[in-house]
C-alpha atoms as a PDB file:
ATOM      1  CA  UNK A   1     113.621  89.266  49.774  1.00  0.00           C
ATOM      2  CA  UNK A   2     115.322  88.260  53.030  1.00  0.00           C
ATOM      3  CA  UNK A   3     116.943  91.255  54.698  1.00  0.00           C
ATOM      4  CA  UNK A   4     120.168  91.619  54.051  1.00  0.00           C
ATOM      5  CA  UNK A   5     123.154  91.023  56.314  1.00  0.00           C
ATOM      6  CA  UNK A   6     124.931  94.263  58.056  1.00  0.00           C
ATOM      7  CA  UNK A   7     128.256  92.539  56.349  1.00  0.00           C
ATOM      8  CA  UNK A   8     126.543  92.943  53.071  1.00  0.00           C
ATOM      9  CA  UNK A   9     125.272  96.500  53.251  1.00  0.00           C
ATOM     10  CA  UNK A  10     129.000  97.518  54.058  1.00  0.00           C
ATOM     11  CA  UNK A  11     130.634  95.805  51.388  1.00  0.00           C
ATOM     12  CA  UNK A  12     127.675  97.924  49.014  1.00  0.00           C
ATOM     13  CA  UNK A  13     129.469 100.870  47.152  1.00  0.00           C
ATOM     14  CA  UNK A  14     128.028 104.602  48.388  1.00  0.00           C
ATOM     15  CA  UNK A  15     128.964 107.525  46.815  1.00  0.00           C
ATOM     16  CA  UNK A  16     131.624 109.592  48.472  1.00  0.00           C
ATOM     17  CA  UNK A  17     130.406 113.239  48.238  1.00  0.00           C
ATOM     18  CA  UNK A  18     127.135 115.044  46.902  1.00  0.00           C
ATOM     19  CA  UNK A  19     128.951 115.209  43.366  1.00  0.00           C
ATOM     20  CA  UNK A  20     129.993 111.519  43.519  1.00  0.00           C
ATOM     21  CA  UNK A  21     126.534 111.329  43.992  1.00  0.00           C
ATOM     22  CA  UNK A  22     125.218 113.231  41.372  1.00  0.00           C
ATOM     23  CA  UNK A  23     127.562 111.985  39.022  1.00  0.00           C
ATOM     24  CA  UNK A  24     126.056 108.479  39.337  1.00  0.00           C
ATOM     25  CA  UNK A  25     122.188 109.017  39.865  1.00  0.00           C
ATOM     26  CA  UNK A  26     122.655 111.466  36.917  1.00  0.00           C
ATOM     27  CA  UNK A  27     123.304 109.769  34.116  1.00  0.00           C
ATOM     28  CA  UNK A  28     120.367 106.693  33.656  1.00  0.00           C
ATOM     29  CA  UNK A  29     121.113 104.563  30.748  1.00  0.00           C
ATOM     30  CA  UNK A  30     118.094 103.854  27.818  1.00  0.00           C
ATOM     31  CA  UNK A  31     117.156  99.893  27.969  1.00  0.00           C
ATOM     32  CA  UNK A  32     116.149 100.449  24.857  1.00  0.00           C
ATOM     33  CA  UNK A  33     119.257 101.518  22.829  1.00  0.00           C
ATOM     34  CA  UNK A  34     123.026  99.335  23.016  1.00  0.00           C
ATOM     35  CA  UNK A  35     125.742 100.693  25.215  1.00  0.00           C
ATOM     36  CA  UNK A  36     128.027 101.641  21.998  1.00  0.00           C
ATOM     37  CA  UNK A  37     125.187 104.272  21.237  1.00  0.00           C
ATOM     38  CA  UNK A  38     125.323 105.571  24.605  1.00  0.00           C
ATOM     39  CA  UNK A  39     129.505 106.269  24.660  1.00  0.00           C
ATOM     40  CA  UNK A  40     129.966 103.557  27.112  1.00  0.00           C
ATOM     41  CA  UNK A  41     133.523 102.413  26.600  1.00  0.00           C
ATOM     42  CA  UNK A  42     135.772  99.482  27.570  1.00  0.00           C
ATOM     43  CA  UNK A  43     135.992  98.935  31.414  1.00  0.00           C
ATOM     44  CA  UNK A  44     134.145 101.408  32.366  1.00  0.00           C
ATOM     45  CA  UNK A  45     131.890 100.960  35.253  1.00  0.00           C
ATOM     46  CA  UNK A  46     128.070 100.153  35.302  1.00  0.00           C
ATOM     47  CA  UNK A  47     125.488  99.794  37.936  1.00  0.00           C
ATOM     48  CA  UNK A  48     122.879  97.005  36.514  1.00  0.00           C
ATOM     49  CA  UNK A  49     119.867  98.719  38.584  1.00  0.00           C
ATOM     50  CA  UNK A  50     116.588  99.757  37.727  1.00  0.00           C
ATOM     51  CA  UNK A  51     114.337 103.072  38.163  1.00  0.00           C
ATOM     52  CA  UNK A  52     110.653 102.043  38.805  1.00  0.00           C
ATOM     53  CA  UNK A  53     108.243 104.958  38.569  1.00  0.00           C
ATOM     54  CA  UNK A  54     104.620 105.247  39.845  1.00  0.00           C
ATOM     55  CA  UNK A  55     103.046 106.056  36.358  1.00  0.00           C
ATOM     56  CA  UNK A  56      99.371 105.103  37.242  1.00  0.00           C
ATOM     57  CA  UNK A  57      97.531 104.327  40.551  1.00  0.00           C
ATOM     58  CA  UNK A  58      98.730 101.215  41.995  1.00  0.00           C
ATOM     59  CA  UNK A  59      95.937  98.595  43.161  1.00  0.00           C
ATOM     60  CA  UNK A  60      97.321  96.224  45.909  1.00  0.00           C
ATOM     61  CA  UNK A  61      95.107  94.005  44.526  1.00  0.00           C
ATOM     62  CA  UNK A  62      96.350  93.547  40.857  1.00  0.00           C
ATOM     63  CA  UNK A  63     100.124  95.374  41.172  1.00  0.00           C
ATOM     64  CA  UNK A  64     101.922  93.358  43.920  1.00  0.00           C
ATOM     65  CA  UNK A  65     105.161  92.727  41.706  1.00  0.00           C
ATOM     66  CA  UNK A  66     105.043  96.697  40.971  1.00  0.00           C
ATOM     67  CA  UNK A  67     104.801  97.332  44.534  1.00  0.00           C
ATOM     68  CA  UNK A  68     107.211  95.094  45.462  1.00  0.00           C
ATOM     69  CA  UNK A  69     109.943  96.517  43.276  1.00  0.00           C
ATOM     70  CA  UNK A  70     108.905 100.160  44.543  1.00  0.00           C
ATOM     71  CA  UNK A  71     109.377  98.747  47.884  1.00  0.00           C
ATOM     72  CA  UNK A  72     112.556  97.098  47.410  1.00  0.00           C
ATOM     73  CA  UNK A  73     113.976 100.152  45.267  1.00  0.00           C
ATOM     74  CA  UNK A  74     113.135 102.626  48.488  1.00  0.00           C
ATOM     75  CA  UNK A  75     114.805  99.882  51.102  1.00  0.00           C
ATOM     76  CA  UNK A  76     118.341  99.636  49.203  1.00  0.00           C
ATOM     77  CA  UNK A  77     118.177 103.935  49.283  1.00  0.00           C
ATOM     78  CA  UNK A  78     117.987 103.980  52.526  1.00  0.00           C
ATOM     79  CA  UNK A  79     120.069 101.358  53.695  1.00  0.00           C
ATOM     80  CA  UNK A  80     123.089 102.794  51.390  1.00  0.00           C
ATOM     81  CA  UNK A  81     122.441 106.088  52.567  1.00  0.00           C
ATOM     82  CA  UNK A  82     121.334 106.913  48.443  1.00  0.00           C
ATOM     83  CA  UNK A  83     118.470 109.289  49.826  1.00  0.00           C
ATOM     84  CA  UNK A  84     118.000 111.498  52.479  1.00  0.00           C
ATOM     85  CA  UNK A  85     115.227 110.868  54.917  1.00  0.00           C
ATOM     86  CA  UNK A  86     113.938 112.161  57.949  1.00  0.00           C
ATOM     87  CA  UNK A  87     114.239 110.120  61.231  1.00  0.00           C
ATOM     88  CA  UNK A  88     110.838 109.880  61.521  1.00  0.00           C
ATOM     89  CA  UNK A  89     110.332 108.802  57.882  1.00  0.00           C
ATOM     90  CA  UNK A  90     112.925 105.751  58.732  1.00  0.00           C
ATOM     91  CA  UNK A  91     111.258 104.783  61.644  1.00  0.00           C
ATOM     92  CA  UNK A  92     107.904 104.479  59.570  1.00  0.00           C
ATOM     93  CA  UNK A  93     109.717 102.392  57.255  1.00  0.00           C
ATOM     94  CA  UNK A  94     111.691 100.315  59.482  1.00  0.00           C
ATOM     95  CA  UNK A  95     108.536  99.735  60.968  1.00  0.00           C
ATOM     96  CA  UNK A  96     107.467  98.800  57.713  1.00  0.00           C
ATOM     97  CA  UNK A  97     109.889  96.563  56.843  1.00  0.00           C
ATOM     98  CA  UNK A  98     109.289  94.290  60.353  1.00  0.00           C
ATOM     99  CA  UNK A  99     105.515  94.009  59.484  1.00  0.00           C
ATOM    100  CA  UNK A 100     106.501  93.037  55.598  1.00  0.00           C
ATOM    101  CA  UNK A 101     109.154  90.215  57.399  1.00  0.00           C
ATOM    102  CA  UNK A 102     106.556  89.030  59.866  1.00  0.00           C
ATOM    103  CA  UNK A 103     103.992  88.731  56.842  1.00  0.00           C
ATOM    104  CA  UNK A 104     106.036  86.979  54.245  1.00  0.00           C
ATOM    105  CA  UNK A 105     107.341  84.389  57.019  1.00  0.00           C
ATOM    106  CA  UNK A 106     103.754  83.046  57.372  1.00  0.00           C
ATOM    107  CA  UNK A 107     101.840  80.772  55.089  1.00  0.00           C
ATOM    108  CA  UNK A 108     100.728  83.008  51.909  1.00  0.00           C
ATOM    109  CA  UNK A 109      97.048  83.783  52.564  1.00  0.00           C
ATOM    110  CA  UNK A 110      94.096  84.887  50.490  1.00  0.00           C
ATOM    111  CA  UNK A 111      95.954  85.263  46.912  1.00  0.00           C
ATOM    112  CA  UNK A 112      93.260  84.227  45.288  1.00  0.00           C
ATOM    113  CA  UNK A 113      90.240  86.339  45.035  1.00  0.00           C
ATOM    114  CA  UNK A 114      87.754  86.266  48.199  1.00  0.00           C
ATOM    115  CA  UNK A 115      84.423  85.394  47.946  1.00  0.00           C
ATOM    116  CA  UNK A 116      83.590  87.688  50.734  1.00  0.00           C
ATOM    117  CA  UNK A 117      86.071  90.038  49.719  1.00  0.00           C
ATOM    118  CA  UNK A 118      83.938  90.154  46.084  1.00  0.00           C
ATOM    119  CA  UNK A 119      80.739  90.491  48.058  1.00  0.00           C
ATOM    120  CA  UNK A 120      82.059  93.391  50.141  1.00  0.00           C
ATOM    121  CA  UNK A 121      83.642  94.914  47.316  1.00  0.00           C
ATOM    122  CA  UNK A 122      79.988  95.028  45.048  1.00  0.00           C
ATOM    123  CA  UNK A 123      77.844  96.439  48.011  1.00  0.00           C
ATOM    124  CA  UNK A 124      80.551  99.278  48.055  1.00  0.00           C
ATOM    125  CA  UNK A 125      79.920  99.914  44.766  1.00  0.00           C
ATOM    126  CA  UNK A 126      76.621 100.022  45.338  1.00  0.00           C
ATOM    127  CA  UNK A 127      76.445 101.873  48.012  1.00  0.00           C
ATOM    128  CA  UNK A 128      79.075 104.511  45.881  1.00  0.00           C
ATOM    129  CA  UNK A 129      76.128 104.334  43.231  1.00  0.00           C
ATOM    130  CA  UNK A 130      73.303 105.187  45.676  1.00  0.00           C
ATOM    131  CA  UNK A 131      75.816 107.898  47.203  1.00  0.00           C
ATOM    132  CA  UNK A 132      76.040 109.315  43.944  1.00  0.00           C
ATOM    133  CA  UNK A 133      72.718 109.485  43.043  1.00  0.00           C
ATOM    134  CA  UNK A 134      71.591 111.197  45.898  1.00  0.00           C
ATOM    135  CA  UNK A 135      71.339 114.858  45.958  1.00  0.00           C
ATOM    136  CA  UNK A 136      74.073 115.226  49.249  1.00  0.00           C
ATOM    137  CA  UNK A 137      76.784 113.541  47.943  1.00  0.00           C
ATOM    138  CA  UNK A 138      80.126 112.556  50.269  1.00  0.00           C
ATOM    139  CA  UNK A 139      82.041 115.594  48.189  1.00  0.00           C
ATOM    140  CA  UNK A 140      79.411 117.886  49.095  1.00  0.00           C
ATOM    141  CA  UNK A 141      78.956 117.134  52.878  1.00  0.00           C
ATOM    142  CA  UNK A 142      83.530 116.946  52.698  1.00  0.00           C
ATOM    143  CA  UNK A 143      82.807 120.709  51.170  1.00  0.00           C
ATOM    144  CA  UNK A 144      80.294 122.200  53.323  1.00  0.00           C
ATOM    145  CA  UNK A 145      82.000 120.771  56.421  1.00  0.00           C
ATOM    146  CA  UNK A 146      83.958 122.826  59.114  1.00  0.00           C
ATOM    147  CA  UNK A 147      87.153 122.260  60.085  1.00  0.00           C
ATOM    148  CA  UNK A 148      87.608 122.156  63.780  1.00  0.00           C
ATOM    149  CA  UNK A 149      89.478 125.006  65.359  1.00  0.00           C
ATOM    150  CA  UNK A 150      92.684 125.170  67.210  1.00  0.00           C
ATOM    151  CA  UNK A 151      93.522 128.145  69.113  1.00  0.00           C
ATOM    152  CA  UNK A 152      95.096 128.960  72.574  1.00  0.00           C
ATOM    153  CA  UNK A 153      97.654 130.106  74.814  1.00  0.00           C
ATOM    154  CA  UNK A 154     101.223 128.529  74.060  1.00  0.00           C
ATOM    155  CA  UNK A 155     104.785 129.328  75.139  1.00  0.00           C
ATOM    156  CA  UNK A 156     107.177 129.156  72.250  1.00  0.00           C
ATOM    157  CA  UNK A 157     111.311 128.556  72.516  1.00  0.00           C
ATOM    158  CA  UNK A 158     113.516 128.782  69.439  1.00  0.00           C
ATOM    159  CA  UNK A 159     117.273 127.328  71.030  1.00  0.00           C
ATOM    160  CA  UNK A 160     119.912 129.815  69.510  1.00  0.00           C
ATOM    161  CA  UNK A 161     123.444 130.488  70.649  1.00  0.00           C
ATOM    162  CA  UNK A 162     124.162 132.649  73.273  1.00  0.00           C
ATOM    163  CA  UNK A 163     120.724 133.305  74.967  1.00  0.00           C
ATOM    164  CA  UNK A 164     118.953 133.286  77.847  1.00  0.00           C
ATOM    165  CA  UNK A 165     115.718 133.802  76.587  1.00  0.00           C
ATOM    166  CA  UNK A 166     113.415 131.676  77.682  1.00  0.00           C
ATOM    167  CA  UNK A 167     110.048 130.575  77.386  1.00  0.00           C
ATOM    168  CA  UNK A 168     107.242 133.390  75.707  1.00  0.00           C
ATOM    169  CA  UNK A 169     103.831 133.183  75.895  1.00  0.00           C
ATOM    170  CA  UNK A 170     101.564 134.013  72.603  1.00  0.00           C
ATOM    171  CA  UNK A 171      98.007 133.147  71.407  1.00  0.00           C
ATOM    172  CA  UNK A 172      98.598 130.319  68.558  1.00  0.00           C
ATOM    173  CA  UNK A 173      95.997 129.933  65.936  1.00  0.00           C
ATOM    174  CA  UNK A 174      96.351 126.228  63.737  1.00  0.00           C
ATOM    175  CA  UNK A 175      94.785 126.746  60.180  1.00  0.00           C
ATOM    176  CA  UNK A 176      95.288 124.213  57.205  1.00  0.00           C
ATOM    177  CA  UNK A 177      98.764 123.233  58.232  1.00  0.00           C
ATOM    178  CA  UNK A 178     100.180 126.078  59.025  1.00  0.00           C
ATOM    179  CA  UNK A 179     100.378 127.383  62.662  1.00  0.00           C
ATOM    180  CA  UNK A 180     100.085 131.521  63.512  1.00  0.00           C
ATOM    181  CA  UNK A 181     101.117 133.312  66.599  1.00  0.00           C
ATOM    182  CA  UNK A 182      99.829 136.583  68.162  1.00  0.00           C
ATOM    183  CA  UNK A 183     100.944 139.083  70.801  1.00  0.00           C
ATOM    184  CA  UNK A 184      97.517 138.258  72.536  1.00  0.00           C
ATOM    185  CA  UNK A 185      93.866 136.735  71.489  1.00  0.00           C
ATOM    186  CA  UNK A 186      92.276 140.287  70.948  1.00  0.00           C
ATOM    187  CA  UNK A 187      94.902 140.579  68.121  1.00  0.00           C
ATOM    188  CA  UNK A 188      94.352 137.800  66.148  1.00  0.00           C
ATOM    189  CA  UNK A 189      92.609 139.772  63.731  1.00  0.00           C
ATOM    190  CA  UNK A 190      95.451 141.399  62.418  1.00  0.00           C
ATOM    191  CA  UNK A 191      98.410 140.269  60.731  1.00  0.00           C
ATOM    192  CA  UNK A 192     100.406 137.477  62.999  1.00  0.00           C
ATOM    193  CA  UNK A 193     103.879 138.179  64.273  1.00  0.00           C
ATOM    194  CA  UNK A 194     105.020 135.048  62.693  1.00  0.00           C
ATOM    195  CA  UNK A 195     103.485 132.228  60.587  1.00  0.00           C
ATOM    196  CA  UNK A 196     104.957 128.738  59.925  1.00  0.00           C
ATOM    197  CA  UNK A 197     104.585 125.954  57.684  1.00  0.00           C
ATOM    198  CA  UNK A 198     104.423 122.606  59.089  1.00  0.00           C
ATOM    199  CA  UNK A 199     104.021 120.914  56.065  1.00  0.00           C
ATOM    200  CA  UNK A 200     107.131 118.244  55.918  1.00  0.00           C
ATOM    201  CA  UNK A 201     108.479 118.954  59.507  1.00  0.00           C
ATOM    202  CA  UNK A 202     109.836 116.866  61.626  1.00  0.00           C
ATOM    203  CA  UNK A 203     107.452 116.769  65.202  1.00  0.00           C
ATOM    204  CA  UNK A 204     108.604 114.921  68.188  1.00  0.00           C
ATOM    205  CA  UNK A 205     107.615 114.745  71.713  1.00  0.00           C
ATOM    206  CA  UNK A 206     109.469 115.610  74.768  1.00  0.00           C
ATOM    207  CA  UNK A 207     107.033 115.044  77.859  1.00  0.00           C
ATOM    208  CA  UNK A 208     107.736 113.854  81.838  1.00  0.00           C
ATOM    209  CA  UNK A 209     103.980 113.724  83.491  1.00  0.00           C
ATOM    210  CA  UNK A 210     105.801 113.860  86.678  1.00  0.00           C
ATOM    211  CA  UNK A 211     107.320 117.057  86.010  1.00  0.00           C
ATOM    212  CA  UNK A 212     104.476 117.985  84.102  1.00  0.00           C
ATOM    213  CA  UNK A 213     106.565 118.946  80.905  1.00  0.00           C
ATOM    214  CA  UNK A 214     104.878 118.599  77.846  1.00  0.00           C
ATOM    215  CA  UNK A 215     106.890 119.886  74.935  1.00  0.00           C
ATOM    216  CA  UNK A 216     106.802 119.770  71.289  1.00  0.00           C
ATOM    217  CA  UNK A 217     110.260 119.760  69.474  1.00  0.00           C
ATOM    218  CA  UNK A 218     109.080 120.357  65.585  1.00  0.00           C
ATOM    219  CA  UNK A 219     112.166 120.718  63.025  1.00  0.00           C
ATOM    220  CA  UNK A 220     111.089 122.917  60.316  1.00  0.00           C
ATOM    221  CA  UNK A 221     113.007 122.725  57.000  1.00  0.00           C
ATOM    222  CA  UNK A 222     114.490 125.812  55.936  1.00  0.00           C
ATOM    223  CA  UNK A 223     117.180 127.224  53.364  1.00  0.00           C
ATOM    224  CA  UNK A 224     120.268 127.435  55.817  1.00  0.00           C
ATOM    225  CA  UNK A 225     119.093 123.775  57.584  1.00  0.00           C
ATOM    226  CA  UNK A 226     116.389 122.815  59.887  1.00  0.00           C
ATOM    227  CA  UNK A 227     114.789 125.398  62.494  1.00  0.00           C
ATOM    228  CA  UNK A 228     114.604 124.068  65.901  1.00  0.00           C
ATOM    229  CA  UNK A 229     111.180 125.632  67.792  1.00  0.00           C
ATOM    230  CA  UNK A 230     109.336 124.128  71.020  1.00  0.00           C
ATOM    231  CA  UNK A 231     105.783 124.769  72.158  1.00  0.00           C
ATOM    232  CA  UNK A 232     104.855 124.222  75.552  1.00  0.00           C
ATOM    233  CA  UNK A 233     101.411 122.858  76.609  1.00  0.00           C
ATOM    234  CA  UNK A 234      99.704 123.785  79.898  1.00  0.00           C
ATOM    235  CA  UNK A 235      98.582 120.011  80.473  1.00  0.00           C
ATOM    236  CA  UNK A 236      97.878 116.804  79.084  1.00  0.00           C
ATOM    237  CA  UNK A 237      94.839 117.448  76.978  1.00  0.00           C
ATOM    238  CA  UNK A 238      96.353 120.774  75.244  1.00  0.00           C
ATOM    239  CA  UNK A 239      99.565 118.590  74.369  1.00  0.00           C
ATOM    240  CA  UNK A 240      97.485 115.902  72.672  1.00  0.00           C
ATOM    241  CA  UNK A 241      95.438 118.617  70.587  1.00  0.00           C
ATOM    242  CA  UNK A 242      98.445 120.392  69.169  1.00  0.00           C
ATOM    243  CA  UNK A 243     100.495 117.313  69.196  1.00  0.00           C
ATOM    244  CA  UNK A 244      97.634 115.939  66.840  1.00  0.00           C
ATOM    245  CA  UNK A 245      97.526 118.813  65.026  1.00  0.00           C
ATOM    246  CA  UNK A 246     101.029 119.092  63.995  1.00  0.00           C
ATOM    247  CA  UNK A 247     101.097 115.359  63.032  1.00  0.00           C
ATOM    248  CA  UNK A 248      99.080 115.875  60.514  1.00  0.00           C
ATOM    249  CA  UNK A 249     100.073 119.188  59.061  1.00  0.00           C
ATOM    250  CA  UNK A 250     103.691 117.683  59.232  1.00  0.00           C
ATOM    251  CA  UNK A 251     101.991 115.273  56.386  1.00  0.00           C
ATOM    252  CA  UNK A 252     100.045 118.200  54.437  1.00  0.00           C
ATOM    253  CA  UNK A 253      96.996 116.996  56.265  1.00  0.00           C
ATOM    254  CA  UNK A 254      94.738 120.000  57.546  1.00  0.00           C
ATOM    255  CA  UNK A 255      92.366 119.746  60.893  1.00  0.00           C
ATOM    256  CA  UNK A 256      89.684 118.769  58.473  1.00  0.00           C
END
């Protein structure tokens, strides 16, 4: 579908408060049973929408209407503010949405199966069924490999009202997606003074080469709200490491 004018996306009903909100994503109706059976009286209000799940894996190649309808169903949340999102997570979307635009204004390419995309699709088989049959296997060499390790010297901030502490110097130590912090390296061993999930935190940069700042801002979600904490990096190559690093763990991805 075309995007939709701003004009149109304001006229769009959104729910007034979290119980407005509740009240209406609470309640799906059965397709399969009449709206009698379901207490639905005279003049009262419906929504004609539609809840698509993800029941099975999805193949690009055989579920485009399925995916399209997941697609649109995640656009309209965001756009009337249905869902809450990250602002990285709209970003990625947004950016989404531009390449989907760009796509679907061209001529419609390859629909129909590929010869070449047939022939590279058998010698992957068959190169899964020679994998297989060997004795190292890719799930093997996955299990027997190392991740790579992250450790070093960091200076940690967490922003809270009235202080003046500044920046503190620890030894940081990634693992899976979780990064610890020590008084110094020779204590590492022991138990850390703090450890903290990165998994579904928000990581942004704040760098001037000039200046030579290289920050990390990560948001990490917590009971009372988000957490604000910055790590600073010595120089450009540290940055990228961690900055890597807590990409990925942001996603539940470890170093691996």
């Amino acid at each position: 579908q075309t995007p939709p004018a701003p004009e149109v996306i304001t006229k769009q009903y959104r729910p007034a408060s979290v119980v407005d909100k509740a009240h209406i994503n609470g309640r799906w109706l059965d397709s399969s049973r009449c709206l009698m059976q379901q207490n639905i009286q005279e003049n009262d209000r419906l929504w004609l929408r539609f809840k698509y799940y993800t029941f099975y894996e999805i193949d690009p190649k055989y579920d485009v209407v399925r995916l399209t309808q997941l697609y649109e169903q995640a656009r309209w949340a965001i756009l009337l503010e249905d869902i809450d999102c990250t602002e990285e997570e709209m970003m990625l979307f947004g950016a989404l949405q531009y390449h989907i635009s760009k796509v679907s204004q061209t001529e419609p390419q390859m629909l129909s199966s590929n010869a070449a995309m047939d022939d590279l699709e058998s010698a992957l088989l068959s190169l899964e069924v020679k994998m297989e049959g060997e004795s190292s296997s890719a799930t093997e060499l996955l299990e027997t490999m190392t991740a790579p390790e992250l450790n070093d010297y960091l200076k940690i901030f967490r922003p809270k009202r009235l202080t003046l502490k500044g920046y503190k110097q620890y030894w940081f130590k990634f693992q899976d997606t979780s990064i610890s912090y020590f008084k110094s390296k020779e204590e590492s061993i022991g138990e850390p003074i703090q450890q903290i999930n990165l998994k579904g935190c928000e990581v942004a940069p704040d760098v001037n080469v000039a200046t030579q700042k290289f920050l990390i801002r990560l948001l990490i979600p917590a009971p009372e709200g988000m957490n604000e904490v910055f790590l600073r990096c010595e120089n450009e190559q540290q940055y990228a490491q961690w900055m890597a690093g807590c990409r990925l763990a942001s996603k539940g991805k470890s170093l691996a």
